[in-house]
C-alpha atoms as a PDB file:
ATOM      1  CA  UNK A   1      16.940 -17.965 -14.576  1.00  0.00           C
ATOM      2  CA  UNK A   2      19.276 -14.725 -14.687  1.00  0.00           C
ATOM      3  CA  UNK A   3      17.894 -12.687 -17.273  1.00  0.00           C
ATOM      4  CA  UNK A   4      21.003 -11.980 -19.885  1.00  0.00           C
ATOM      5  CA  UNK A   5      23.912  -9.607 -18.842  1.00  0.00           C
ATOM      6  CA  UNK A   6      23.179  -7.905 -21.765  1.00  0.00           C
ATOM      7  CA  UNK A   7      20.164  -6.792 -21.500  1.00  0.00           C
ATOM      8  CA  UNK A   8      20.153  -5.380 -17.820  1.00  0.00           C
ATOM      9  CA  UNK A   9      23.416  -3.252 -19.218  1.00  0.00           C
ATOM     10  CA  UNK A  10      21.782  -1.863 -21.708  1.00  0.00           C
ATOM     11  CA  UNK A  11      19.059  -1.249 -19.994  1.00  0.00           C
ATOM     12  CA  UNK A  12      20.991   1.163 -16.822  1.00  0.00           C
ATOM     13  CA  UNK A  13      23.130   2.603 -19.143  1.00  0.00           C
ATOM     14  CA  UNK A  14      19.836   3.716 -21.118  1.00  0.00           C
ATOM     15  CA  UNK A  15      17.831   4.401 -17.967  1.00  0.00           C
ATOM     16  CA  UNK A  16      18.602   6.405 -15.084  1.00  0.00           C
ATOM     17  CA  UNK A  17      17.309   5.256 -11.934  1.00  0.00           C
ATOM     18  CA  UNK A  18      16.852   1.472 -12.785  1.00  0.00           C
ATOM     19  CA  UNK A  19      17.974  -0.982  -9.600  1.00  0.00           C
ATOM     20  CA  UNK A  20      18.468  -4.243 -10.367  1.00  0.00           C
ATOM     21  CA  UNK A  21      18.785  -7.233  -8.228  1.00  0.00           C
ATOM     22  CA  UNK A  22      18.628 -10.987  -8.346  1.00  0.00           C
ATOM     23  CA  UNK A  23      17.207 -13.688  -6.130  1.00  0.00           C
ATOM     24  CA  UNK A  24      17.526 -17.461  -6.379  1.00  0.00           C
ATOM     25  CA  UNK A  25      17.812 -17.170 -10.180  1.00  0.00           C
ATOM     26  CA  UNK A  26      15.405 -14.496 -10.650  1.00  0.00           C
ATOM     27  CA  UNK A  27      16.360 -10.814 -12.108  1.00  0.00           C
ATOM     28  CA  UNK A  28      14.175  -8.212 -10.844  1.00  0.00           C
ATOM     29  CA  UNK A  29      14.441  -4.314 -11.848  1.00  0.00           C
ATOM     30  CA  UNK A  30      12.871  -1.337 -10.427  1.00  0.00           C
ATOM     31  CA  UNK A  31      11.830   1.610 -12.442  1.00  0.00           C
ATOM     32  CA  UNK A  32      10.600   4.841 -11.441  1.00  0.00           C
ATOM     33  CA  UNK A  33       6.905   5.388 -12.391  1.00  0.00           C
ATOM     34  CA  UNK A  34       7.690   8.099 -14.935  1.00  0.00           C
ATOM     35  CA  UNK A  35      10.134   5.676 -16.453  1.00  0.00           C
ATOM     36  CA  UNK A  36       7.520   2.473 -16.713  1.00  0.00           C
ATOM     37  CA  UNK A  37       6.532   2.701 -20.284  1.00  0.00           C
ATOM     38  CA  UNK A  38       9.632   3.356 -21.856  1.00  0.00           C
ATOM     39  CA  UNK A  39      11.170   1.168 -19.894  1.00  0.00           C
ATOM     40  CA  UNK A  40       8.805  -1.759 -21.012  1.00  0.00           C
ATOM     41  CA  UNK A  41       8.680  -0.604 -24.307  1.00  0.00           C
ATOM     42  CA  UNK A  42      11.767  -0.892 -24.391  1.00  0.00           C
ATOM     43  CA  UNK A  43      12.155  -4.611 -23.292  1.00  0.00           C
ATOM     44  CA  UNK A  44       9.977  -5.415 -25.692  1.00  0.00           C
ATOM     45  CA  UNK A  45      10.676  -4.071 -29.171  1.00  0.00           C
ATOM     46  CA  UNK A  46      14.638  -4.407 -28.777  1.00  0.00           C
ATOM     47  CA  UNK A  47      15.053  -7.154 -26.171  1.00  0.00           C
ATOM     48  CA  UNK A  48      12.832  -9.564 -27.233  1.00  0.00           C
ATOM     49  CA  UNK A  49      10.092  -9.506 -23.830  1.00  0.00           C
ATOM     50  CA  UNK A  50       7.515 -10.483 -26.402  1.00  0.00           C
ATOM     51  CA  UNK A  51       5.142 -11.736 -23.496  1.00  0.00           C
ATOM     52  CA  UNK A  52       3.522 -10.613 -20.317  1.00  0.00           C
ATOM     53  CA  UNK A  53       2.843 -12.859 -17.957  1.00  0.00           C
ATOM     54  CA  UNK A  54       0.611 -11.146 -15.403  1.00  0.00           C
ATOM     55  CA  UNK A  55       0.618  -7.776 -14.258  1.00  0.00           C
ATOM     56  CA  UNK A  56      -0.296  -7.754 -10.262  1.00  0.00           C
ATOM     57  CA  UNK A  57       0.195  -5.262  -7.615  1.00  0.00           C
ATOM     58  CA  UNK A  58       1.450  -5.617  -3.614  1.00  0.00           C
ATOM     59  CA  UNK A  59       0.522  -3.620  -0.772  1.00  0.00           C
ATOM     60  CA  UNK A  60       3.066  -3.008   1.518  1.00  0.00           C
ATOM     61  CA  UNK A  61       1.207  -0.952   3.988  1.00  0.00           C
ATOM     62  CA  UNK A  62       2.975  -1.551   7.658  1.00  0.00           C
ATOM     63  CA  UNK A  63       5.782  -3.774   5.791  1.00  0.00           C
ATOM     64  CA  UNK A  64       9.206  -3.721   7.445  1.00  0.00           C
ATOM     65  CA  UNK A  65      11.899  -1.488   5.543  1.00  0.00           C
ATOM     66  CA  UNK A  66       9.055  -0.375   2.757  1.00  0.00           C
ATOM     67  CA  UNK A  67       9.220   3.152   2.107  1.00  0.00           C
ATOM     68  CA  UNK A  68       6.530   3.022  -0.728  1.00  0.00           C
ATOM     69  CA  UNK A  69       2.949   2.018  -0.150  1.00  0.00           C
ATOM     70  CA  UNK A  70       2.233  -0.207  -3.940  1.00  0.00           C
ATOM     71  CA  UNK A  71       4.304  -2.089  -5.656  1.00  0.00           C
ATOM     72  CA  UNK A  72       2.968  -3.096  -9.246  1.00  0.00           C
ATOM     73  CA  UNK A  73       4.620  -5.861 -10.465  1.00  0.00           C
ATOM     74  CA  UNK A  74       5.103  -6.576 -14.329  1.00  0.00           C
ATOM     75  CA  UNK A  75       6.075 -10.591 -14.796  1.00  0.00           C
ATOM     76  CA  UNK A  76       7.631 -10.102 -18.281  1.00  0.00           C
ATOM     77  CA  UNK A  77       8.972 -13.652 -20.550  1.00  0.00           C
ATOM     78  CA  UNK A  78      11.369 -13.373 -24.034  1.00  0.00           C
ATOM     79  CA  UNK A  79       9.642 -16.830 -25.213  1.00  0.00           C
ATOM     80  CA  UNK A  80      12.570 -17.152 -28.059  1.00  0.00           C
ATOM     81  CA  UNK A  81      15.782 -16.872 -24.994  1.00  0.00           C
ATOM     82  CA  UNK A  82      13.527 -18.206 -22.605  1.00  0.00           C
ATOM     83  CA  UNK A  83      14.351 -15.319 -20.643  1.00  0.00           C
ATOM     84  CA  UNK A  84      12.013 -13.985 -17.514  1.00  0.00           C
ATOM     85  CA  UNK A  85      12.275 -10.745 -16.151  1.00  0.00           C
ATOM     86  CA  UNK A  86      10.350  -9.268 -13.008  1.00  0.00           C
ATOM     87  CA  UNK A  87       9.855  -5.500 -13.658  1.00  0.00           C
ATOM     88  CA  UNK A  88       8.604  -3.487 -10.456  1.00  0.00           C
ATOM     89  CA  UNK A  89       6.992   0.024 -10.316  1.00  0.00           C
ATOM     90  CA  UNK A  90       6.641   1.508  -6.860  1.00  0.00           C
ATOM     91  CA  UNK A  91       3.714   3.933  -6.259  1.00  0.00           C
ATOM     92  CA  UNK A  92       2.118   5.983  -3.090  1.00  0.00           C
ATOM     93  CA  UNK A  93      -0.886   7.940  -2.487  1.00  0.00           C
ATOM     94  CA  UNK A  94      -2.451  10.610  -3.682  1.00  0.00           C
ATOM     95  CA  UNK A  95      -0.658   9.688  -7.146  1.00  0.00           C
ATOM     96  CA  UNK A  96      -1.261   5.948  -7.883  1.00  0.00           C
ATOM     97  CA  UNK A  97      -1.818   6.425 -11.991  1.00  0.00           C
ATOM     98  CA  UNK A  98       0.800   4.527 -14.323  1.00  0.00           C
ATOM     99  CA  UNK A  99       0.580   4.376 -18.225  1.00  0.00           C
ATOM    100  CA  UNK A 100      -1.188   1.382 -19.587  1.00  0.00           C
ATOM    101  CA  UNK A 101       0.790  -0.925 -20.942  1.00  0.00           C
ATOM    102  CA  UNK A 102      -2.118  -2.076 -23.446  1.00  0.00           C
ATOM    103  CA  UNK A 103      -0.589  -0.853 -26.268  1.00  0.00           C
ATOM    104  CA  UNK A 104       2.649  -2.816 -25.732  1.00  0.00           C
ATOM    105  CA  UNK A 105       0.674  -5.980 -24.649  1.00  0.00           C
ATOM    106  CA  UNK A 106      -2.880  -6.480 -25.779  1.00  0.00           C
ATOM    107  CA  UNK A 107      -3.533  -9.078 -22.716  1.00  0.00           C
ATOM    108  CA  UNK A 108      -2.691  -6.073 -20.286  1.00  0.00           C
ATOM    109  CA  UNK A 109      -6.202  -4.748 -20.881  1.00  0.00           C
ATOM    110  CA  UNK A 110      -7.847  -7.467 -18.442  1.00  0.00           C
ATOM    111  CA  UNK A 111      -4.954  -7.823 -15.934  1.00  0.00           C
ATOM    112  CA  UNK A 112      -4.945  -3.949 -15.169  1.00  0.00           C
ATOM    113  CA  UNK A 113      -8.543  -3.695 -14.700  1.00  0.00           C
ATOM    114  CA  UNK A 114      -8.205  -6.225 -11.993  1.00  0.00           C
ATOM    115  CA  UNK A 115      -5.451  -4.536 -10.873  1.00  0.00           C
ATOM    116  CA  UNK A 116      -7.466  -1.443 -10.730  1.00  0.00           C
ATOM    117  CA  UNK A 117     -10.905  -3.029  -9.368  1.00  0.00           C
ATOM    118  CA  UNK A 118      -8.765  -4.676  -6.559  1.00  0.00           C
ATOM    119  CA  UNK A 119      -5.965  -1.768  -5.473  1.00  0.00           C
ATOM    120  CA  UNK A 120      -7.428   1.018  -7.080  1.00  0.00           C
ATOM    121  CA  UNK A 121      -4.078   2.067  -9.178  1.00  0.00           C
ATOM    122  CA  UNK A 122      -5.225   4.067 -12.382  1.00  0.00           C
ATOM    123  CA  UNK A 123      -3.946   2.994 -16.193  1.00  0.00           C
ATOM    124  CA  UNK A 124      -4.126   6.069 -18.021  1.00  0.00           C
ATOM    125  CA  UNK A 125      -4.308   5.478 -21.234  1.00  0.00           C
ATOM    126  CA  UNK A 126      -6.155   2.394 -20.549  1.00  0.00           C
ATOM    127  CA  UNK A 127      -9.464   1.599 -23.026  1.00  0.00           C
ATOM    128  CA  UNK A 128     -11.875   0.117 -20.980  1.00  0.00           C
ATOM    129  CA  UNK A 129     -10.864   0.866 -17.309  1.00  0.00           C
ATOM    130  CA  UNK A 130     -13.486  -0.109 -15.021  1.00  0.00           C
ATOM    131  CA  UNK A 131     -13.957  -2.709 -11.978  1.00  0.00           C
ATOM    132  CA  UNK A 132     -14.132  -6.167 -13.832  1.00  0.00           C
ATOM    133  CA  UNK A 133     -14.616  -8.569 -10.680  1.00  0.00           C
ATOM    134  CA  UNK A 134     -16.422  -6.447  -8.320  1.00  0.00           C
ATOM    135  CA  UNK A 135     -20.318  -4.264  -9.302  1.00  0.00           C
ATOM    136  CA  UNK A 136     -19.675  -0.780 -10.258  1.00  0.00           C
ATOM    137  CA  UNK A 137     -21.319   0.041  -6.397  1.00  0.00           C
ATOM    138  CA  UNK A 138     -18.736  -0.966  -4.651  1.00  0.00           C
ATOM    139  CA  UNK A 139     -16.473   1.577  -3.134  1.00  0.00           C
ATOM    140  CA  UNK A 140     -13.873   0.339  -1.934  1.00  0.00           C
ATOM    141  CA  UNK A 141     -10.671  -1.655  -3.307  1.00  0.00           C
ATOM    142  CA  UNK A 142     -10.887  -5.064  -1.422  1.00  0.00           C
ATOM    143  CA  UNK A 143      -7.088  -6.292  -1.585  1.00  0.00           C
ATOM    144  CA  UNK A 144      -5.784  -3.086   0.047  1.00  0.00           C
ATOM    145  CA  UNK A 145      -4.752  -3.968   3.547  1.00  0.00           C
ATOM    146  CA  UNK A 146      -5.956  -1.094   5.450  1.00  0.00           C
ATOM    147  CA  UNK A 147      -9.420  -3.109   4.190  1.00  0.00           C
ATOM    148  CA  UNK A 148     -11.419  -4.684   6.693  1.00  0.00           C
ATOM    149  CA  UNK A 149     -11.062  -9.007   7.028  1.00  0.00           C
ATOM    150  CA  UNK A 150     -15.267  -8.816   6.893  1.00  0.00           C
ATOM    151  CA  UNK A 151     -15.851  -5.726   4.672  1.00  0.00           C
ATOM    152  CA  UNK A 152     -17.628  -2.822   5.779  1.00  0.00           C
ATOM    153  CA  UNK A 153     -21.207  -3.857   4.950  1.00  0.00           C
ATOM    154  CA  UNK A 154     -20.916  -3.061   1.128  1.00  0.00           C
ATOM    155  CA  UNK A 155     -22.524  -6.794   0.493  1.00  0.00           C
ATOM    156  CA  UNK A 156     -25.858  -5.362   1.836  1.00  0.00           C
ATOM    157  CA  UNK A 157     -26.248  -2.647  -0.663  1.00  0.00           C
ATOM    158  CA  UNK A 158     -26.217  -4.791  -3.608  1.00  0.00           C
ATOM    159  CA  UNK A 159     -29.560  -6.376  -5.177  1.00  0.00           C
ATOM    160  CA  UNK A 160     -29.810 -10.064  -4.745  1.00  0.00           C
ATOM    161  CA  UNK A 161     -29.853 -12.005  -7.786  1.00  0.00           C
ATOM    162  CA  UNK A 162     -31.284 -15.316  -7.983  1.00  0.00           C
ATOM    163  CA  UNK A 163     -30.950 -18.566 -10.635  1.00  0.00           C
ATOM    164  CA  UNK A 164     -34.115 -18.126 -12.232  1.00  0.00           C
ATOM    165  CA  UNK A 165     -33.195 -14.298 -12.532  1.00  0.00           C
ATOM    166  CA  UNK A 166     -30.271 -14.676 -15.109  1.00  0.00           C
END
């Protein structure tokens, strides 16, 4: 559902450099990554986004028509409107570090560190960042798509656990 009128006026006439479009219902806004906290605070404490959904991230390495490499993706709900709002911040290498949100959201903490153990963005800010799915060994951030399909042999580094081991 379009996310109220309102809200996405106050929010370009308070931030420069928001874009905002909509697609089959949904409202989605872009803000630049210096922007991304205040922009979410924002939503928040005086429009109501009292929940976060998820927090994900897209690589758009050889995409058609991208000129940025990440995209990290904020899904953001107002459970008393029943608003939802899609809040994107684009990033490229060398500098892929964003504030953490954890101080806005409290369930941020877990969804960033999978962000970070899978794309490798940074949360600075963050209070426990480190990989959460994958050993501390592994190099490499598995969802980026300049990784290989099979890996690059990081499996045979790790020590093999077995049932009667844990």
């Amino acid at each position: 559902m379009l996310t109220r009128p309102a809200v996405i006026t106050a929010l370009t006439q308070q931030f420069a450099g928001l874009t905002v479009s909509e697609f089959r219902g949904d409202t989605r806004l872009v803000a630049p990554r210096e922007q991304a906290f205040a922009v979410l605070e924002q939503l928040k404490f005086a429009h109501g986004f009292d929940l976060l959904v998820d927090v994900t991230c897209v690589d758009y390495l050889n995409a058609r028509e991208a000129t940025d490499r990440f995209g990290l993706v904020y899904l953001l709900a107002n459970t008393v409107e029943n608003d939802r709002l899609t809040v994107r911040v684009f990033l490229n290498e060398p500098e892929l570090t964003v504030p953490s949100m954890v101080p806005l959201w409290e369930g941020a903490n877990w969804l960033e560190r999978e962000v970070y153990d899978m794309f490798g963005i940074t949360f600075a800010g963050h209070p426990d960042l480190r990989r959460i799915l994958l050993p501390d060994e592994f190099a490499a951030y598995p969802l980026r798509k300049d990784y290989p399909l099979r890996g690059r042999g990081e499996r045979h580094n790790f020590p093999v656990l077995r049932r009667d081991q844990a």
